[in-house]
N, C-alpha and C. Protein backbone atom coordinates (compact mmCIF):
# COMPACT_ATOMS: atom_id res chain seq x y z
N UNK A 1 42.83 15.82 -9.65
CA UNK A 1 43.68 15.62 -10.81
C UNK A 1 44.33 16.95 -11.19
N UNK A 2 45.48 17.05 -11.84
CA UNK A 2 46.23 18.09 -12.13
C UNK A 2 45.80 18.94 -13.27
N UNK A 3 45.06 18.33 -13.94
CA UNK A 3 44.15 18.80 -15.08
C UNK A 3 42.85 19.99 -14.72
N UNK A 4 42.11 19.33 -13.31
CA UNK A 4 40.72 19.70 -12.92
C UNK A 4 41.04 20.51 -11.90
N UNK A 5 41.87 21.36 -11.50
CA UNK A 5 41.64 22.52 -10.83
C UNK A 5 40.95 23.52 -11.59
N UNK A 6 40.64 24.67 -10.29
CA UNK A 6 40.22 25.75 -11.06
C UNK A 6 40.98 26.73 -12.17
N UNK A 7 42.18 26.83 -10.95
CA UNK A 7 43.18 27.42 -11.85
C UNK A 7 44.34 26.70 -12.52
N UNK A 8 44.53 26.65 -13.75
CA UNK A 8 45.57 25.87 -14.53
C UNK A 8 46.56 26.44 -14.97
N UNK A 9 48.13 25.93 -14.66
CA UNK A 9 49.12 26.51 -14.64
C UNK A 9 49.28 26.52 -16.29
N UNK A 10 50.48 27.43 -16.81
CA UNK A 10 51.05 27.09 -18.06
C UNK A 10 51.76 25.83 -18.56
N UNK A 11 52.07 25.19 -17.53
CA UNK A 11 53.04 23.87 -18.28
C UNK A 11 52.05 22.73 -18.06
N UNK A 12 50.64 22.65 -17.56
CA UNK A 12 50.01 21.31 -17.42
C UNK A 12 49.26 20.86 -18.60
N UNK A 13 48.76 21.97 -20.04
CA UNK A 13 48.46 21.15 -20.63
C UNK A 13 49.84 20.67 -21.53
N UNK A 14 50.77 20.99 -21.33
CA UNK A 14 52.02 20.33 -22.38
C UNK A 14 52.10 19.03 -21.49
N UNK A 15 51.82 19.15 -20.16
CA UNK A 15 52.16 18.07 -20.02
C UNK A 15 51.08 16.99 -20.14
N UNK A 16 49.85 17.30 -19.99
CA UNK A 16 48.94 16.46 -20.31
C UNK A 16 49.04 15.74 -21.85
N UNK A 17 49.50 16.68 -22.65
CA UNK A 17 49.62 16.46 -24.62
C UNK A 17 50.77 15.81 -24.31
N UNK A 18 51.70 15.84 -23.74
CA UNK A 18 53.43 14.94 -23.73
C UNK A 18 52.60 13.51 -23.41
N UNK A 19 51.63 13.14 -22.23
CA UNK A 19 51.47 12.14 -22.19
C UNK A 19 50.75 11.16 -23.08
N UNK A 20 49.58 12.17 -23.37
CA UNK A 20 48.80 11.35 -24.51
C UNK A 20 49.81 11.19 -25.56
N UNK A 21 50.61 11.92 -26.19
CA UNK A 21 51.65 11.79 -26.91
C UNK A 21 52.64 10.47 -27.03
N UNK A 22 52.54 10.18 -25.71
CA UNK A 22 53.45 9.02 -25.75
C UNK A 22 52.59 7.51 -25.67
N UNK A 23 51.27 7.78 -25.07
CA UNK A 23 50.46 6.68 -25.37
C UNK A 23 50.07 6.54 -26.68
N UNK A 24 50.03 7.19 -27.68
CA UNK A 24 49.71 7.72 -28.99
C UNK A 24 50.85 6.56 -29.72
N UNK A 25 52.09 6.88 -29.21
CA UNK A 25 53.26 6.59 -29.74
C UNK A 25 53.69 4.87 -29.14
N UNK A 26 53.37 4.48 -28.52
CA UNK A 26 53.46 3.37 -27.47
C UNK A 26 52.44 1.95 -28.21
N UNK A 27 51.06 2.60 -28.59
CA UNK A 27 49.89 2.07 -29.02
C UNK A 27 50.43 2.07 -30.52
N UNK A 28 51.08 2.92 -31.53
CA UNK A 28 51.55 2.75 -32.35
C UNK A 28 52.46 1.88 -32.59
N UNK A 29 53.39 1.97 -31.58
CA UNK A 29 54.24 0.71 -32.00
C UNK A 29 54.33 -0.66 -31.52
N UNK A 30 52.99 -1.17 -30.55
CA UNK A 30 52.41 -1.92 -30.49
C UNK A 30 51.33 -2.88 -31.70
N UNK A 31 50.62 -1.82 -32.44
CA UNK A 31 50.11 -2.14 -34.01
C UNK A 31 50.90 -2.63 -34.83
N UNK A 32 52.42 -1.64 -34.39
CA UNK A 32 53.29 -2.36 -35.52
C UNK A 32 53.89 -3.83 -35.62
N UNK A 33 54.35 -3.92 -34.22
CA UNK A 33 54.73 -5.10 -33.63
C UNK A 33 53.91 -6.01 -34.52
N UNK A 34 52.78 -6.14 -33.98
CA UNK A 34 51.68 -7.31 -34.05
C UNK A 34 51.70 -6.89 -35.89
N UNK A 35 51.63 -6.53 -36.45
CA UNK A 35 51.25 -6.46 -37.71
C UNK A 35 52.37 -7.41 -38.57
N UNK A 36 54.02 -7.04 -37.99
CA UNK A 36 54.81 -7.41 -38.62
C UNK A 36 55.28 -8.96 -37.93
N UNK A 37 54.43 -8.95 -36.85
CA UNK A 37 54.81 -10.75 -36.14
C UNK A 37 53.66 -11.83 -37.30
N UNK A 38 52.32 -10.98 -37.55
CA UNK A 38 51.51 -11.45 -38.77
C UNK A 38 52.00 -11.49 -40.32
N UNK A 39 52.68 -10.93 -40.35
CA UNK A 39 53.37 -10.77 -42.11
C UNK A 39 54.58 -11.92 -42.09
N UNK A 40 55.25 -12.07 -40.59
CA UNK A 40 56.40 -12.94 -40.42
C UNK A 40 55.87 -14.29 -40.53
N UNK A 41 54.58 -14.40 -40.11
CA UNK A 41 54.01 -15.98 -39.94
C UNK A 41 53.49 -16.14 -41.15
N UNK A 42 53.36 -15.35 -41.94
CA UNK A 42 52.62 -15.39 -43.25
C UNK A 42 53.50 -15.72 -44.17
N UNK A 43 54.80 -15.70 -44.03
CA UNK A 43 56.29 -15.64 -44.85
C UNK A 43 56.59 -16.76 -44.70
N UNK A 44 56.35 -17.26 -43.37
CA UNK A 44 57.01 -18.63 -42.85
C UNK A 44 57.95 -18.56 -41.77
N UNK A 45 58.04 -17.12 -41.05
CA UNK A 45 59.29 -16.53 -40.44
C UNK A 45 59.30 -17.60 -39.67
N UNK A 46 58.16 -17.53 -39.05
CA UNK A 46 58.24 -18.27 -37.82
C UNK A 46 58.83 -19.88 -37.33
N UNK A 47 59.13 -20.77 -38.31
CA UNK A 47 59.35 -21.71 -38.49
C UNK A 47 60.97 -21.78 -38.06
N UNK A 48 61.56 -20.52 -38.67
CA UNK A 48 62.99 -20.86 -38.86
C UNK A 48 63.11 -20.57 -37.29
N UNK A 49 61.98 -19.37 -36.11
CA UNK A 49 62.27 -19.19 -34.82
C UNK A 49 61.63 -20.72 -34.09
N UNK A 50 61.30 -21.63 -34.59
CA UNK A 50 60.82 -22.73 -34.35
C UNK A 50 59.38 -22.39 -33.05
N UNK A 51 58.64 -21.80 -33.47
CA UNK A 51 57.61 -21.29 -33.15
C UNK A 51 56.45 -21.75 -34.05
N UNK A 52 55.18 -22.30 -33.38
CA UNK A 52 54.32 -22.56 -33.81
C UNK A 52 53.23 -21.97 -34.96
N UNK A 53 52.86 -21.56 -36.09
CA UNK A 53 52.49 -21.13 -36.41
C UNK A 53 51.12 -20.40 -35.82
N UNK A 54 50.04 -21.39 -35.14
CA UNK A 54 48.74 -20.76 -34.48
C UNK A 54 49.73 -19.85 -33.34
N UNK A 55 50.65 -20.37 -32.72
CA UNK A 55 51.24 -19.10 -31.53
C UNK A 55 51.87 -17.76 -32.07
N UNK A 56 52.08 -18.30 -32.95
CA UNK A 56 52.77 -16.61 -33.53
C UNK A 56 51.77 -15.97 -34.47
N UNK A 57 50.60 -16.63 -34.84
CA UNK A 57 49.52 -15.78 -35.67
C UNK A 57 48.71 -14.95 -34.15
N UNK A 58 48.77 -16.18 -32.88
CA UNK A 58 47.61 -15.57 -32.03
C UNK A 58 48.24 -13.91 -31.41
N UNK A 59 49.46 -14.36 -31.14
CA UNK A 59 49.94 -13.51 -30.27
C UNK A 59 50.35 -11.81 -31.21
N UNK A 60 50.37 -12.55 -32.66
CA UNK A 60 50.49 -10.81 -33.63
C UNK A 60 49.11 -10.21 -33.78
N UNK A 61 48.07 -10.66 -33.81
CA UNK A 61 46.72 -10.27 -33.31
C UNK A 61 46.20 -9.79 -32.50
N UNK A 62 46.73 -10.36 -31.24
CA UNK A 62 46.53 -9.61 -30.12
C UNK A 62 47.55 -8.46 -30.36
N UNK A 63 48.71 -8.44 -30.42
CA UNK A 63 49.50 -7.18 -30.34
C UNK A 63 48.69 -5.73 -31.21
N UNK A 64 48.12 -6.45 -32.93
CA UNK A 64 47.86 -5.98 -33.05
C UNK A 64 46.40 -4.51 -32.77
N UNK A 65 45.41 -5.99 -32.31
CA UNK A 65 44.31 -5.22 -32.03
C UNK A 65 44.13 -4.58 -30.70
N UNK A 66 45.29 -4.84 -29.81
CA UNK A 66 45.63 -3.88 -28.48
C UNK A 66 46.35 -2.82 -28.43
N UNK A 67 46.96 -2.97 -29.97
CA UNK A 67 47.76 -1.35 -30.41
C UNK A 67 46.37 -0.39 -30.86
N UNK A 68 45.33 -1.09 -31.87
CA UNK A 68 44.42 -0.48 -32.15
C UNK A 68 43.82 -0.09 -31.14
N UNK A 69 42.91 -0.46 -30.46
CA UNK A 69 42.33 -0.37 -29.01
C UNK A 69 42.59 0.37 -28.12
N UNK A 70 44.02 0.51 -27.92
CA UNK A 70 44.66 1.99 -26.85
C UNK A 70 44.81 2.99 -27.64
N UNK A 71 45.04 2.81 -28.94
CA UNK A 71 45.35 3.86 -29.97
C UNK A 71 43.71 4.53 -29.78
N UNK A 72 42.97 4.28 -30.01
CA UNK A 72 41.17 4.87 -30.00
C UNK A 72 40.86 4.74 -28.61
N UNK A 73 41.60 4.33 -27.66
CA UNK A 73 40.38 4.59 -26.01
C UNK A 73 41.69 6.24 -25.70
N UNK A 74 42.92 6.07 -26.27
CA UNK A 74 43.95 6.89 -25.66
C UNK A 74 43.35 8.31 -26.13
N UNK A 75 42.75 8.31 -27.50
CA UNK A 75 42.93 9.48 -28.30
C UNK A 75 41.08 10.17 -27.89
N UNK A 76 40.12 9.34 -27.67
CA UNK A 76 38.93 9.40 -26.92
C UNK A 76 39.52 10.17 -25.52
N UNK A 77 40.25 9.92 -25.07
CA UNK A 77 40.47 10.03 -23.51
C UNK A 77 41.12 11.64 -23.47
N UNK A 78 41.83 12.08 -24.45
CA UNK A 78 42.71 12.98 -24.57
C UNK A 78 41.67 14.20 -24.80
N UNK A 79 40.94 13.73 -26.31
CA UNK A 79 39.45 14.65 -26.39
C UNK A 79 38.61 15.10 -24.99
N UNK A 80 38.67 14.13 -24.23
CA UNK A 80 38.11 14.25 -23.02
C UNK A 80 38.42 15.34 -21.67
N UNK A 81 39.52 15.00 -22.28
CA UNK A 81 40.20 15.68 -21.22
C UNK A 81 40.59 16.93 -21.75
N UNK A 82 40.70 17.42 -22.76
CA UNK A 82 40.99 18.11 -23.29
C UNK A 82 39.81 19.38 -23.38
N UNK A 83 38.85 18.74 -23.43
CA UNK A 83 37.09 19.26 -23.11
C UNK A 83 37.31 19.66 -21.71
N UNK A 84 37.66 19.16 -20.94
CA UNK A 84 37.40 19.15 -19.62
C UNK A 84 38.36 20.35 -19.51
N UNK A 85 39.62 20.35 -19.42
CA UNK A 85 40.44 21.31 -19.04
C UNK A 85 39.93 22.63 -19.99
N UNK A 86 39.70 22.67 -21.01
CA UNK A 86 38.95 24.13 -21.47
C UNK A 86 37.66 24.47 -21.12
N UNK A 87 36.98 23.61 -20.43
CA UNK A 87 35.77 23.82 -19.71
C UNK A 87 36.33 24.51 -18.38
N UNK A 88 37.02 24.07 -17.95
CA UNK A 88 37.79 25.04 -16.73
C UNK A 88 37.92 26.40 -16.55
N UNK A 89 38.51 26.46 -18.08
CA UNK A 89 38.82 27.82 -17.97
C UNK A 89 37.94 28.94 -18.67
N UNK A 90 36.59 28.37 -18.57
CA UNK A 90 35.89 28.96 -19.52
C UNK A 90 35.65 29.10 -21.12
N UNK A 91 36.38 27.99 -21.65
CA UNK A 91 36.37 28.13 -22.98
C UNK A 91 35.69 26.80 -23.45
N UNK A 92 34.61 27.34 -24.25
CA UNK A 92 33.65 25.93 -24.79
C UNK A 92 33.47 25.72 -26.30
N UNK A 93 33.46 24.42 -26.29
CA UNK A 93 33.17 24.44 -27.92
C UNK A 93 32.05 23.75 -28.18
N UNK A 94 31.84 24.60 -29.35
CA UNK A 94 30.28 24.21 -30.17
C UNK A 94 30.24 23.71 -30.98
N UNK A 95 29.11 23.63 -31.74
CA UNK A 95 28.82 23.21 -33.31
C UNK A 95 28.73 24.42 -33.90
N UNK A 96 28.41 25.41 -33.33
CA UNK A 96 28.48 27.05 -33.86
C UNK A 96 29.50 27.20 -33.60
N UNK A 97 30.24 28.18 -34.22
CA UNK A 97 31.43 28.90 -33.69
C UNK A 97 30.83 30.11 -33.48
N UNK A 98 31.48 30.27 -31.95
CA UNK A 98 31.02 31.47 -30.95
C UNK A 98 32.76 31.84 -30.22
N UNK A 99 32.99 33.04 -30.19
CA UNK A 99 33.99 33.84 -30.14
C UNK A 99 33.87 33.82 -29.18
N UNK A 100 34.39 33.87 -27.83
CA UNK A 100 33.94 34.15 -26.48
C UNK A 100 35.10 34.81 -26.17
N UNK A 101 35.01 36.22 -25.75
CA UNK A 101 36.23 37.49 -25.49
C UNK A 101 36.23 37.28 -23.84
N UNK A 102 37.14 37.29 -23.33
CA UNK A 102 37.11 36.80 -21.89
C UNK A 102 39.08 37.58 -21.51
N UNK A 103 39.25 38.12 -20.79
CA UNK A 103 40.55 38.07 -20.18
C UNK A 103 41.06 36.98 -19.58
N UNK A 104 42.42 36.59 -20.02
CA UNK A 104 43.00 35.85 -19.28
C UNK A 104 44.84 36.30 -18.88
N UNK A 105 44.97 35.15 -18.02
CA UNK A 105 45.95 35.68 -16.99
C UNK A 105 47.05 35.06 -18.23
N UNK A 106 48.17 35.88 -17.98
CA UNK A 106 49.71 35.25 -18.26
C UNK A 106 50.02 33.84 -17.99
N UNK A 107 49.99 33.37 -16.23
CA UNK A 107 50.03 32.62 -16.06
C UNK A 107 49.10 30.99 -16.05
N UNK A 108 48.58 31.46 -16.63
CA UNK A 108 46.97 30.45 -16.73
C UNK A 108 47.08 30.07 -18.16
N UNK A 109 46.38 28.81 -18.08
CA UNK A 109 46.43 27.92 -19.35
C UNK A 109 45.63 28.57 -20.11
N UNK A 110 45.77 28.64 -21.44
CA UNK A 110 44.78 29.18 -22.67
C UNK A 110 44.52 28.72 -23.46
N UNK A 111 43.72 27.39 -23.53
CA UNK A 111 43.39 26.60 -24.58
C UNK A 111 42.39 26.95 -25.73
């Protein structure tokens, strides 16, 4: 993986954060979807799209709780990885805060 080398360039964790970024953003407007297909069936929207009421409650539910769901496995996953790639480079985190003075390169990631 582009993440788990030894040595990590300068542009891979932007690009790792661009992606979670956009799953972040993707899963968000997936929640929204489903939230506002539930407020529409709740109004009556759905009637005038001649759509069933149980089909347009099931399907804003699912939207919704699969926006939730990637929104918390995406942002778990990012932590993860995010651990991982500063474990690379020697940098760890605690429950203490511990300073760890270490040289690093120009070209190498510095998380």
């Amino acid at each position: 993986m582009i993440g788990l080398s030894l040595v990590i360039g300068c542009r891979v964790s932007r690009l790792v954060y661009k992606w979670f970024l956009l799953v972040y953003k993707v899963s968000y407007a997936v929640g929204i979807v489903g939230y506002f297909v539930i407020m529409c069936t709740l109004f009556g929207l759905n009637i005038l799209l001649l759509i069933k009421p149980q089909t347009s409650m099931d399907f804003g539910l699912l939207m919704l709780f699969y926006g939730l769901y990637l929104g918390v496995v995406g942002r778990d996953f990012a932590e993860v990885c995010a651990d991982k790639m500063a474990s690379q480079i020697g940098v760890c985190r605690q429950h203490v805060l511990v300073i760890l003075s270490r040289f690093l390169l120009n070209s190498s990631c510095n998380i």
